[in-house]
N, C-alpha and C. Protein backbone atom coordinates (compact mmCIF):
# COMPACT_ATOMS: atom_id res chain seq x y z
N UNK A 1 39.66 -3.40 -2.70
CA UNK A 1 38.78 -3.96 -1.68
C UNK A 1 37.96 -2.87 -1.01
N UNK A 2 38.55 -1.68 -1.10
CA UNK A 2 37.91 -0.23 -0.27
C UNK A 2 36.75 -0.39 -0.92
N UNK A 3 36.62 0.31 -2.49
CA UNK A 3 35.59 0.72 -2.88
C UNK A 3 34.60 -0.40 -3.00
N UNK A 4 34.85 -1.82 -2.82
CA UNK A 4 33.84 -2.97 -3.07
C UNK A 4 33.03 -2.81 -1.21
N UNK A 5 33.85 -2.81 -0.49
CA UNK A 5 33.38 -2.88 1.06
C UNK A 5 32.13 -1.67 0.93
N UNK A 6 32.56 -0.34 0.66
CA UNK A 6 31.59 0.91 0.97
C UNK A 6 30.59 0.39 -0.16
N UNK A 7 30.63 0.01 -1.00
CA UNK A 7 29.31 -0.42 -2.14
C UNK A 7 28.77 -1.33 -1.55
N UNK A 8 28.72 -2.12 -0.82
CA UNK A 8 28.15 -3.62 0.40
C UNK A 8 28.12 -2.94 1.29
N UNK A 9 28.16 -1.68 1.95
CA UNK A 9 27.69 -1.53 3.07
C UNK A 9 26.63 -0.45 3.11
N UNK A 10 26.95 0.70 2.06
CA UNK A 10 25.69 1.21 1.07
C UNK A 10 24.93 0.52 1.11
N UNK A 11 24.36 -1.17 0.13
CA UNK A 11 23.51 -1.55 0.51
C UNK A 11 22.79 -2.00 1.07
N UNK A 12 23.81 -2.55 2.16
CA UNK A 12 23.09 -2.85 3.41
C UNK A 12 22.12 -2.10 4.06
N UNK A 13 23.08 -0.93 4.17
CA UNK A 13 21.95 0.15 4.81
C UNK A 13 20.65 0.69 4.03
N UNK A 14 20.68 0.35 3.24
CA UNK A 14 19.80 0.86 1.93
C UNK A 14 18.64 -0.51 2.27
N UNK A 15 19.11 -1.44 2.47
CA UNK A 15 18.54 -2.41 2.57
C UNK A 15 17.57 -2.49 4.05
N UNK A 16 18.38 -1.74 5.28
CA UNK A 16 17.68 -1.35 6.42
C UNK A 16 17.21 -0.36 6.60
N UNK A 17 16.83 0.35 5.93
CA UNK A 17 15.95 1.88 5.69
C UNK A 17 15.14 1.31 4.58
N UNK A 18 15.03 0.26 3.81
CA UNK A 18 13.48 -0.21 2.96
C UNK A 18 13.14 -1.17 4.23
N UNK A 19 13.77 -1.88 5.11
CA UNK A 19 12.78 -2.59 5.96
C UNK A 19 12.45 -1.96 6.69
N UNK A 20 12.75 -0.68 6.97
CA UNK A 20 12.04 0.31 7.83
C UNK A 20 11.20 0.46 7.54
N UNK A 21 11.04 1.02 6.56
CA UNK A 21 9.75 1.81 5.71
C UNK A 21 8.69 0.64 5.51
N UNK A 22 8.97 -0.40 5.32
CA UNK A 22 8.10 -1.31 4.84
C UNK A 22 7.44 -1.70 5.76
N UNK A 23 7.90 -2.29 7.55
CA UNK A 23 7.51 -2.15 8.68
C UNK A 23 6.70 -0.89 9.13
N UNK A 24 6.81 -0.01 8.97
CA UNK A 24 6.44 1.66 9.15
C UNK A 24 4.86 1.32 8.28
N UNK A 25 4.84 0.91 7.42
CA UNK A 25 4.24 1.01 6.39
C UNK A 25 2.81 0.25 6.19
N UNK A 26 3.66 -0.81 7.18
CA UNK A 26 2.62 -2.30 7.31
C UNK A 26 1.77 -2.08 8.67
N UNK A 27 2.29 -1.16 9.68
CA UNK A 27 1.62 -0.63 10.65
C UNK A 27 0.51 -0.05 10.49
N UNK A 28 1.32 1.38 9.41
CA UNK A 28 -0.01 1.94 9.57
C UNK A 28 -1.05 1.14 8.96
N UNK A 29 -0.98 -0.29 7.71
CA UNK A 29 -2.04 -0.11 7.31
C UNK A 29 -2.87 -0.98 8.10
N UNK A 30 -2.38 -1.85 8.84
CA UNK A 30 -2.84 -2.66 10.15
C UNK A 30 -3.89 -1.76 10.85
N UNK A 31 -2.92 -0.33 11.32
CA UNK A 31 -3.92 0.76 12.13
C UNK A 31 -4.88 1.12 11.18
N UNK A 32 -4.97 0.82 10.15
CA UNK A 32 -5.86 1.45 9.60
C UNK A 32 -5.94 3.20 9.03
N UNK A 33 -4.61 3.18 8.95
CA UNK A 33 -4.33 4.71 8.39
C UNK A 33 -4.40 4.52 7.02
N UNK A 34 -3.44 3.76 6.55
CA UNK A 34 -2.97 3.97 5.44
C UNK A 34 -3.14 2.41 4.55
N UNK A 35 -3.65 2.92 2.79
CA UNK A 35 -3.78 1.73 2.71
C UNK A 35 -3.76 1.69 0.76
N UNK A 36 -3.21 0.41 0.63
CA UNK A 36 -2.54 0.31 -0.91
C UNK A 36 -3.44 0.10 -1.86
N UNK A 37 -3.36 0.74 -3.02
CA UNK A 37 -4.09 0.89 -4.13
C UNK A 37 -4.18 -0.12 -4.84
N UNK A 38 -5.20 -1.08 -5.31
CA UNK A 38 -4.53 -2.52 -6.33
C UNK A 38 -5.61 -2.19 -7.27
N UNK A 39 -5.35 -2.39 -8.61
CA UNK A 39 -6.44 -2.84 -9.36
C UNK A 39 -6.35 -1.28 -10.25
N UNK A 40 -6.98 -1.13 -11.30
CA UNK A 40 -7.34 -0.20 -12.09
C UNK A 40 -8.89 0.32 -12.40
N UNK A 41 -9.23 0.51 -11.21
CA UNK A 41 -10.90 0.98 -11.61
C UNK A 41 -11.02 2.25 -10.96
N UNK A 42 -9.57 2.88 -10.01
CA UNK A 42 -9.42 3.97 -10.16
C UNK A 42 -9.10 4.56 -10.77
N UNK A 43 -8.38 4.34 -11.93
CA UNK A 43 -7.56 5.30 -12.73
C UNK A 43 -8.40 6.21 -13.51
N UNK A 44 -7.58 7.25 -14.22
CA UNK A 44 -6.77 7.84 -13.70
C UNK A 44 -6.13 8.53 -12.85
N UNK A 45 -7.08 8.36 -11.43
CA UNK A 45 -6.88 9.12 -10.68
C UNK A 45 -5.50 8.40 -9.73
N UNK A 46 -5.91 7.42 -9.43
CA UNK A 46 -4.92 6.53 -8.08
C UNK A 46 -4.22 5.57 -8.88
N UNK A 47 -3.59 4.87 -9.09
CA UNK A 47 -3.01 3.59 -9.71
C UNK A 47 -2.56 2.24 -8.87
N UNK A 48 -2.68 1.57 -9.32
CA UNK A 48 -1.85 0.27 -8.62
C UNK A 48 -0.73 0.96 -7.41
N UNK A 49 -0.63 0.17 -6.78
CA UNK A 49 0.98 0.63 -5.89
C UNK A 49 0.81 1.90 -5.18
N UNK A 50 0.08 2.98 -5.53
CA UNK A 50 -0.36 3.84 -4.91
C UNK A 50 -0.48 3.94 -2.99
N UNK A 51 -0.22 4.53 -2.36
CA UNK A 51 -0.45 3.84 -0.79
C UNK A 51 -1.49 5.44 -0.47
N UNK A 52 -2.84 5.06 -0.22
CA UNK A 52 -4.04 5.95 0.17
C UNK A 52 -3.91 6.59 1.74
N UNK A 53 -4.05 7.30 2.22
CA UNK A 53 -4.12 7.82 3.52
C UNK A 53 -5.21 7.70 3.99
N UNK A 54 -6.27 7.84 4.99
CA UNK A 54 -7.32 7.72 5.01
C UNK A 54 -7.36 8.29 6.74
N UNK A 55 -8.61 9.03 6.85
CA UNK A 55 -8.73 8.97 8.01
C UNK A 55 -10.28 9.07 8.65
N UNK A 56 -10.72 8.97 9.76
CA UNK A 56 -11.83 8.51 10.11
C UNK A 56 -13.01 9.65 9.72
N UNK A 57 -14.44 9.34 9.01
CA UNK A 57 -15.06 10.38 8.56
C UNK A 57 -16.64 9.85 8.94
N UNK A 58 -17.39 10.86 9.29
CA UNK A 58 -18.93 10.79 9.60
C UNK A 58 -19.36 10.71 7.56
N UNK A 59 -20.27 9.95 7.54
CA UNK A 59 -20.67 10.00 6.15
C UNK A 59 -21.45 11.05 5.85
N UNK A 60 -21.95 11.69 6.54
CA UNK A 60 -23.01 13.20 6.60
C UNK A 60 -21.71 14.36 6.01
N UNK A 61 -20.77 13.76 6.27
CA UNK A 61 -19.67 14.79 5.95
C UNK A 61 -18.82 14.69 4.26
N UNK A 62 -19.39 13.46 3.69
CA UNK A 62 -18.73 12.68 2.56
C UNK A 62 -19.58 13.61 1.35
N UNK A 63 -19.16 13.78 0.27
CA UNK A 63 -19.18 14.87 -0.80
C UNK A 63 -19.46 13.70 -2.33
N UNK A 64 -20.77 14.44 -2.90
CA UNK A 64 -20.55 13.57 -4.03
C UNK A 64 -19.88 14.42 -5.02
N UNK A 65 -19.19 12.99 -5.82
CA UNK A 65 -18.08 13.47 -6.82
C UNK A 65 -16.93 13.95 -6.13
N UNK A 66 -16.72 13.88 -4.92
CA UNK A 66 -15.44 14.84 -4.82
C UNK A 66 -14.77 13.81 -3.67
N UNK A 67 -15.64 13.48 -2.69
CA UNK A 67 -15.27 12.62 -1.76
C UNK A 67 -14.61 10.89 -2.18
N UNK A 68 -13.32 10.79 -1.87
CA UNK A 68 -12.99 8.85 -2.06
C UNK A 68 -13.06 8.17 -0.79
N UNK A 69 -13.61 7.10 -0.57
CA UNK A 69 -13.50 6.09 0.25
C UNK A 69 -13.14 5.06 0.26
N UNK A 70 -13.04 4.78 1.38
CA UNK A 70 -12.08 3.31 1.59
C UNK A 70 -12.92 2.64 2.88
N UNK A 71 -13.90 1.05 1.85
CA UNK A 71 -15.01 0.76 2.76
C UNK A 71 -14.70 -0.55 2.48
N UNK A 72 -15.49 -1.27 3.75
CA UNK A 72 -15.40 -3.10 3.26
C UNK A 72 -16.60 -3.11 2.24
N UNK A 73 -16.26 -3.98 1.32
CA UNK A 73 -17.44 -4.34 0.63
C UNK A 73 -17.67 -5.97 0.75
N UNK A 74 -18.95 -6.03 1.56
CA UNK A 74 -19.28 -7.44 2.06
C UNK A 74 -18.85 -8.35 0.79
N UNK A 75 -19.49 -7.93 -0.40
CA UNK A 75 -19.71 -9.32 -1.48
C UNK A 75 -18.09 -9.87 -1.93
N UNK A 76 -17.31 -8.63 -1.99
CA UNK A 76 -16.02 -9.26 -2.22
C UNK A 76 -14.97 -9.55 -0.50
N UNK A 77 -15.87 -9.25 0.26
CA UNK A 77 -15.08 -9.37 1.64
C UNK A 77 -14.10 -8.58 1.58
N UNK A 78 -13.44 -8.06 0.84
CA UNK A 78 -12.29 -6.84 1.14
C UNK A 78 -12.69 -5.45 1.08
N UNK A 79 -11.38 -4.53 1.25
CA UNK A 79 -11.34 -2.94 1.61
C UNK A 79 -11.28 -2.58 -0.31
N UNK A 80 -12.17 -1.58 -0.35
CA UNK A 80 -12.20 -1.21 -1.55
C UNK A 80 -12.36 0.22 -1.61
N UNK A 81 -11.74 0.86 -2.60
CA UNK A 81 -11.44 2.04 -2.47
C UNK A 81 -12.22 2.85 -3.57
N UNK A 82 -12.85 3.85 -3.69
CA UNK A 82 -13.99 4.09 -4.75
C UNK A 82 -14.39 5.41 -4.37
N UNK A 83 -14.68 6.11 -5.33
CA UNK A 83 -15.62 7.64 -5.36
C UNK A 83 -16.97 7.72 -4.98
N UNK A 84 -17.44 8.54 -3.71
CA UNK A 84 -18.58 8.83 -3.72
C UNK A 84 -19.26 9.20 -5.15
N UNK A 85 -20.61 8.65 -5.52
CA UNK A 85 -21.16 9.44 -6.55
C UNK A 85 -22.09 9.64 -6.41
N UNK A 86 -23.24 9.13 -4.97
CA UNK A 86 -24.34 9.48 -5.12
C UNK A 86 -24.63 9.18 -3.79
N UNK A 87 -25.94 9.74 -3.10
CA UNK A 87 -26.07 9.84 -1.97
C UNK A 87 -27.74 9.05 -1.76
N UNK A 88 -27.88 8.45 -0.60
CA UNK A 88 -29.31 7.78 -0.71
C UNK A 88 -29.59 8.07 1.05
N UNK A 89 -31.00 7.90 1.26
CA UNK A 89 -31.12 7.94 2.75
C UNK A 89 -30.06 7.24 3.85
N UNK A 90 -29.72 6.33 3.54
CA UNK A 90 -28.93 5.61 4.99
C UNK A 90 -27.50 5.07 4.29
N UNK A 91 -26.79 5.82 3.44
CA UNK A 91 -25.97 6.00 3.33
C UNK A 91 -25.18 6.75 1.75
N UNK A 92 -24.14 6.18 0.96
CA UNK A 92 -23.82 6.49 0.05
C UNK A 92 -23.93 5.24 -1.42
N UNK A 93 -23.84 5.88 -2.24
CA UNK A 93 -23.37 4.85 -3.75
C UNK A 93 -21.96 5.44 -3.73
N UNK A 94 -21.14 4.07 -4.19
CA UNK A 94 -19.82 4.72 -5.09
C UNK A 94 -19.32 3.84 -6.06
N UNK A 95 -18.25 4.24 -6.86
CA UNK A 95 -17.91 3.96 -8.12
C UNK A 95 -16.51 4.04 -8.57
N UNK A 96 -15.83 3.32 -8.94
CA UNK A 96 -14.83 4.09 -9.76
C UNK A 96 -14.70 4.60 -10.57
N UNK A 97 -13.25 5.15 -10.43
CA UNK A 97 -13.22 6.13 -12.14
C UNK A 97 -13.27 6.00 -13.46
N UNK A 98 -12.67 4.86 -13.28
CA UNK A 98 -12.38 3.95 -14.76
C UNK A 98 -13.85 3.54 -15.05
N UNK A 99 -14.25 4.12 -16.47
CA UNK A 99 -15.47 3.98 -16.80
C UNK A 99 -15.52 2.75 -17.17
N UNK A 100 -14.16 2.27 -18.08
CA UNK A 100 -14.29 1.43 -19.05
C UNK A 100 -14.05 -0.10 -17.82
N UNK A 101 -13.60 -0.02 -16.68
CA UNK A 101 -13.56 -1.41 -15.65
C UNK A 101 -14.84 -1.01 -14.62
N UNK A 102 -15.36 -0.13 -14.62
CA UNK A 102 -16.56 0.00 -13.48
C UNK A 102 -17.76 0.98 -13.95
N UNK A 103 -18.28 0.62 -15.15
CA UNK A 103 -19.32 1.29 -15.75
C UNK A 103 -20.17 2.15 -15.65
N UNK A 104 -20.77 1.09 -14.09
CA UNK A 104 -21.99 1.40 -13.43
C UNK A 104 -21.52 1.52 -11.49
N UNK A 105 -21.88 1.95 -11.02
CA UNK A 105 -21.70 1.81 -9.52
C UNK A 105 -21.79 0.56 -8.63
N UNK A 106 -21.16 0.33 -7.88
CA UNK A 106 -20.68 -0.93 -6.85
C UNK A 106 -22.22 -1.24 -6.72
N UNK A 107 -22.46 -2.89 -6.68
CA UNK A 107 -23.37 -3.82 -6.97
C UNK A 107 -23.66 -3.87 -5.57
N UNK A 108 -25.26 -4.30 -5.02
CA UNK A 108 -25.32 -5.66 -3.93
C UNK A 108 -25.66 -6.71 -5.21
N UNK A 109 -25.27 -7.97 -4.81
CA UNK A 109 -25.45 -8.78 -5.68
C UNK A 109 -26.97 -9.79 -5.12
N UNK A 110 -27.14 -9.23 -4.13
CA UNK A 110 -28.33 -10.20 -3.83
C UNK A 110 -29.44 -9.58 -4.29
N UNK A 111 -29.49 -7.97 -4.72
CA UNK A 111 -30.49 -7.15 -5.13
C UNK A 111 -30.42 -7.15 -6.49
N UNK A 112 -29.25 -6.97 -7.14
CA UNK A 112 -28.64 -6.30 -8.59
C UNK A 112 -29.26 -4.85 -8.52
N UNK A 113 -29.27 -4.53 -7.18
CA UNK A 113 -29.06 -2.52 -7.31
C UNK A 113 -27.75 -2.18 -7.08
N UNK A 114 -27.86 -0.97 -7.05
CA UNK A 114 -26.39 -0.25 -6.25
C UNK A 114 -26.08 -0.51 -4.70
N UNK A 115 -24.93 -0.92 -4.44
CA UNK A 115 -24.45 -1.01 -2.85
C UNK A 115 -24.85 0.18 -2.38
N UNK A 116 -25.36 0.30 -1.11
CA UNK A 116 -25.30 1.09 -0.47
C UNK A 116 -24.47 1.16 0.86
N UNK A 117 -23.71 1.93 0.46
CA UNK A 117 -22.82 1.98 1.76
C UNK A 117 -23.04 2.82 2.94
N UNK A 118 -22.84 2.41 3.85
CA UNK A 118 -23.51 2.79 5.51
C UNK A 118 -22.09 3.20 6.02
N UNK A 119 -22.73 3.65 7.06
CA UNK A 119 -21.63 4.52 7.96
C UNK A 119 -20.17 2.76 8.51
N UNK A 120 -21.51 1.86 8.91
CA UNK A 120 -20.51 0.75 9.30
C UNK A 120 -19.54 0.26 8.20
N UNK A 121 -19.66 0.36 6.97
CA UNK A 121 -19.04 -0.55 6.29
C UNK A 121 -17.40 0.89 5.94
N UNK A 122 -17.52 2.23 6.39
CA UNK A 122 -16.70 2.76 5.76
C UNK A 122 -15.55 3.05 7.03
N UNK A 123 -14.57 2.96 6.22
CA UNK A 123 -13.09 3.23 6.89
C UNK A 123 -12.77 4.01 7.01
N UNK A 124 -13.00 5.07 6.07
CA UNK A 124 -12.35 6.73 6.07
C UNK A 124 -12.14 7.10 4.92
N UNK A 125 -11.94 8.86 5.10
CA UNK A 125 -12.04 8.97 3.51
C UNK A 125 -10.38 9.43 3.45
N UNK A 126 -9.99 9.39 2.02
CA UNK A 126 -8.76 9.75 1.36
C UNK A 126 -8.79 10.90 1.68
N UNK A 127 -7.74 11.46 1.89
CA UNK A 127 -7.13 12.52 2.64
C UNK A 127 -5.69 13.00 1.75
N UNK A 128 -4.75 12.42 1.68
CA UNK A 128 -3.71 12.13 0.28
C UNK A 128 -3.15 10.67 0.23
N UNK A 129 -2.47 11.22 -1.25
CA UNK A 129 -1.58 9.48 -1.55
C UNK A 129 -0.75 9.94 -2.20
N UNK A 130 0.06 8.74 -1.63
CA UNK A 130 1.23 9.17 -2.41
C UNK A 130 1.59 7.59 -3.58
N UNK A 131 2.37 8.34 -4.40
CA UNK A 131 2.97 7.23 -5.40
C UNK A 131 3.78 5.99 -5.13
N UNK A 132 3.29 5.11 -5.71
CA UNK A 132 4.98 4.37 -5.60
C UNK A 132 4.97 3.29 -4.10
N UNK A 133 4.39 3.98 -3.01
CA UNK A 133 4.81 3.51 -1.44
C UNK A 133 4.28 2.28 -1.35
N UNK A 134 2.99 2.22 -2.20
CA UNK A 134 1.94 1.03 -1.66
C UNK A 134 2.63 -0.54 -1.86
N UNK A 135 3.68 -0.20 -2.73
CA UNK A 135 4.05 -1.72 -2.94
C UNK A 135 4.95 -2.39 -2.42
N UNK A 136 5.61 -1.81 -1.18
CA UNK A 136 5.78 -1.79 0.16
C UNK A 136 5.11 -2.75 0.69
N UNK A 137 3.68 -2.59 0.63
CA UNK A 137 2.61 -3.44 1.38
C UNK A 137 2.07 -4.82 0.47
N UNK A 138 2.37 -4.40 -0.63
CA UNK A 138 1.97 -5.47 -1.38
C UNK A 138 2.71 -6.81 -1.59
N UNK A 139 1.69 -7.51 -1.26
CA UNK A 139 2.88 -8.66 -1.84
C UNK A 139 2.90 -9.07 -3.40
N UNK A 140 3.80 -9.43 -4.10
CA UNK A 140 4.71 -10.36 -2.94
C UNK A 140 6.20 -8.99 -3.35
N UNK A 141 5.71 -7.74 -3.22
CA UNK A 141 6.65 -7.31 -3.46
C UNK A 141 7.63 -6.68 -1.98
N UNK A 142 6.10 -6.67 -0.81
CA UNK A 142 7.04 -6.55 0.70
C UNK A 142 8.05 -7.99 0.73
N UNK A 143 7.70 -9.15 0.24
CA UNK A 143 8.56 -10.27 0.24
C UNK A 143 10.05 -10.13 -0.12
N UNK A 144 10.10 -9.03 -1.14
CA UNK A 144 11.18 -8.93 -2.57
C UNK A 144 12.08 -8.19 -1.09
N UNK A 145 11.60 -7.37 -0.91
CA UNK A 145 12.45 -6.40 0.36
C UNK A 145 13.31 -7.25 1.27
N UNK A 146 12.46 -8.06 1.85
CA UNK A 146 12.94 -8.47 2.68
C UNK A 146 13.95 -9.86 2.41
N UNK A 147 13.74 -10.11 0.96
CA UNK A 147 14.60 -11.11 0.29
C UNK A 147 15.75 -10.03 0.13
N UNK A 148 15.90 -8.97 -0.12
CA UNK A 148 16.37 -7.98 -0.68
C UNK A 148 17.54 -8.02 0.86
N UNK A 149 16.90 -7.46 1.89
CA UNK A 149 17.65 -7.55 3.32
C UNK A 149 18.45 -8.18 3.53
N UNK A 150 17.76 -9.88 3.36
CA UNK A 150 18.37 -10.92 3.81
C UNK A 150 19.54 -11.18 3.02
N UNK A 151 19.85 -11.13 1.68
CA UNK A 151 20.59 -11.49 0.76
C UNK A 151 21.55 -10.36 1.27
N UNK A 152 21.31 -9.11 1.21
CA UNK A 152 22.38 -8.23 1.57
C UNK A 152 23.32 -8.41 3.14
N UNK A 153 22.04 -8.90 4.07
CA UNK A 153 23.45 -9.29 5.40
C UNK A 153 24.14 -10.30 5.50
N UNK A 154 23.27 -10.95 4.46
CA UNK A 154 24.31 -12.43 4.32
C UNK A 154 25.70 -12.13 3.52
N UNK A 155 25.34 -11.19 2.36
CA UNK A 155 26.77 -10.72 1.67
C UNK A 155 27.48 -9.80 2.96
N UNK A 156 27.26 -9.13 3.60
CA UNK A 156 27.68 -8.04 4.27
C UNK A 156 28.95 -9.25 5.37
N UNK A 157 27.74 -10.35 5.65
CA UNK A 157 28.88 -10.69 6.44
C UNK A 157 29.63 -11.87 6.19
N UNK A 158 29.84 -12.32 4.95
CA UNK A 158 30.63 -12.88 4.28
C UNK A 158 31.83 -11.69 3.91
N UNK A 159 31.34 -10.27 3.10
CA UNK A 159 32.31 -9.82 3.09
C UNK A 159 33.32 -9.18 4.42
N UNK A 160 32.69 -9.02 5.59
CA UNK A 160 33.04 -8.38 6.91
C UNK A 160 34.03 -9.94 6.80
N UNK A 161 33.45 -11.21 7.23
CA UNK A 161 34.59 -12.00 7.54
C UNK A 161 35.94 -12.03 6.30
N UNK A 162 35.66 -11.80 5.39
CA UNK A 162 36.74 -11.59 4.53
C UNK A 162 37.95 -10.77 4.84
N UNK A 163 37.28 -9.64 5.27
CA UNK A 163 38.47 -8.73 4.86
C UNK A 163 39.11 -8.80 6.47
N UNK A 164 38.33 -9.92 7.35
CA UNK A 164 38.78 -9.77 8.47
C UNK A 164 39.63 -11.16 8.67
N UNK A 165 39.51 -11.76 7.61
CA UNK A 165 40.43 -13.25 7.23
C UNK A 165 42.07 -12.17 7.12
N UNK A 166 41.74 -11.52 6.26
CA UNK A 166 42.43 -11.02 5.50
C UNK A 166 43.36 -10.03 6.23
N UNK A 167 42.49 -9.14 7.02
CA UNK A 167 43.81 -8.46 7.99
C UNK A 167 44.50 -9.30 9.07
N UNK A 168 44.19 -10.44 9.33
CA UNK A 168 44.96 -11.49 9.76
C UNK A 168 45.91 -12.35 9.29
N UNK A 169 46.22 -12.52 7.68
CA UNK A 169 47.07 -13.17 7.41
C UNK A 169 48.33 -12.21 7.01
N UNK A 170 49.85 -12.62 7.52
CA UNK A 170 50.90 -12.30 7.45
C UNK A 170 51.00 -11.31 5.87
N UNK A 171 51.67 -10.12 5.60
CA UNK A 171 52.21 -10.15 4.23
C UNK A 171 53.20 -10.55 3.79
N UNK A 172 53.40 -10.77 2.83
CA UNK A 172 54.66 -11.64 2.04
C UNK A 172 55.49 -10.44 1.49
C-alpha cells in the first residue's frame, strides 16, 4: 500500500505544478507577453507548440530578415506570427519561413498586394521561445491538464479515504 500511496501522491503533485504552469502560462499570454506557436509556416524555425516571448517594439527598430513578429492580421482576425522581410514607408511586409506553406508574403485581400503592417497592428517582436510550453495554452491540450488534475484528486482522495478506512478497522 506504501509504494502505491507515494506513486498517487507523486502525481498529484505533478499534476499541481502542470496547473501551475499552465495558469502561469495563460497569464502571460492574456498580458500579452507570451504567445503559442500553431501552424507550420514557420518552420523550420518555430514549430507548432512552441510558446514565443514577445515584447513591446517601435517598428523603426524592426530588422529585415532578422526581425519576427507577432501582429493582428485584420483578414484572418487573429495574432500571427511571421518574419519581417521587407520594409515600406508606413510600415513593414512579412512572411513566413516555410516557403513551401507561405510562398509569397502576407496578403491584404482587398488589394491582392502585400499586407502592410503598421505600428498599430504589431504586438512585439520575438525576443526567445522556448519548446514544447505552448501547448500549455493550446487547446484542447490546456483541457487534457486539467482533466489530468481533476482525475488525479479524485484518485488521491479516494485513495486518502482508503487507507484511512483502513487504519480504522480492527486487525484480526
Amino acid at each position: 500500500m506504501g509504494m502505491r500511496k507515494e506513486i498517487i501522491d507523486a502525481l498529484f503533485y505533478l499534476s499541481v505544478i502542470l496547473i501551475i504552469v499552465n495558469v502561469a502560462l495563460l497569464i502571460c499570454n492574456v498580458a500579452g507577453v507570451a504567445y503559442p506557436v500553431v501552424g507550420v509556416s514557420m518552420q523550420p524555425k518555430l514549430y507548432t507548440g512552441y510558446l514565443a516571448f514577445a515584447q513591446p517594439v517601435n517598428i523603426s527598430q524592426l530588422q529585415v530578415n532578422r526581425s519576427i513578429v507577432v501582429y493582428y492580421n485584420p483578414f484572418y482576425k487573429e495574432l500571427v506570427i511571421h518574419h519581417v522581410v521587407g520594409r515600406v514607408d508606413d510600415g513593414v511586409i512579412v512572411q513566413g519561413f516555410n516557403k513551401l506553406t507561405n510562398p509569397i508574403p502576407d496578403m491584404n485581400f482587398t488589394s491582392m498586394k502585400p499586407l502592410v503592417v503598421t505600428q498599430s497592428m504589431i504586438r512585439g517582436v520575438v525576443v526567445f521561445y522556448v519548446p514544447f510550453i505552448g501547448f500549455f495554452i493550446l487547446k484542447p491540450y490546456n483541457y487534457m491538464v486539467l482533466l489530468f488534475f481533476v482525475g488525479m484528486l479524485v484518485i488521491k482522495m479516494l485513495s486518502d479515504k482508503k487507507i484511512t478506512e483502513d487504519s480504522k478497522m480492527p486487525e484480526q
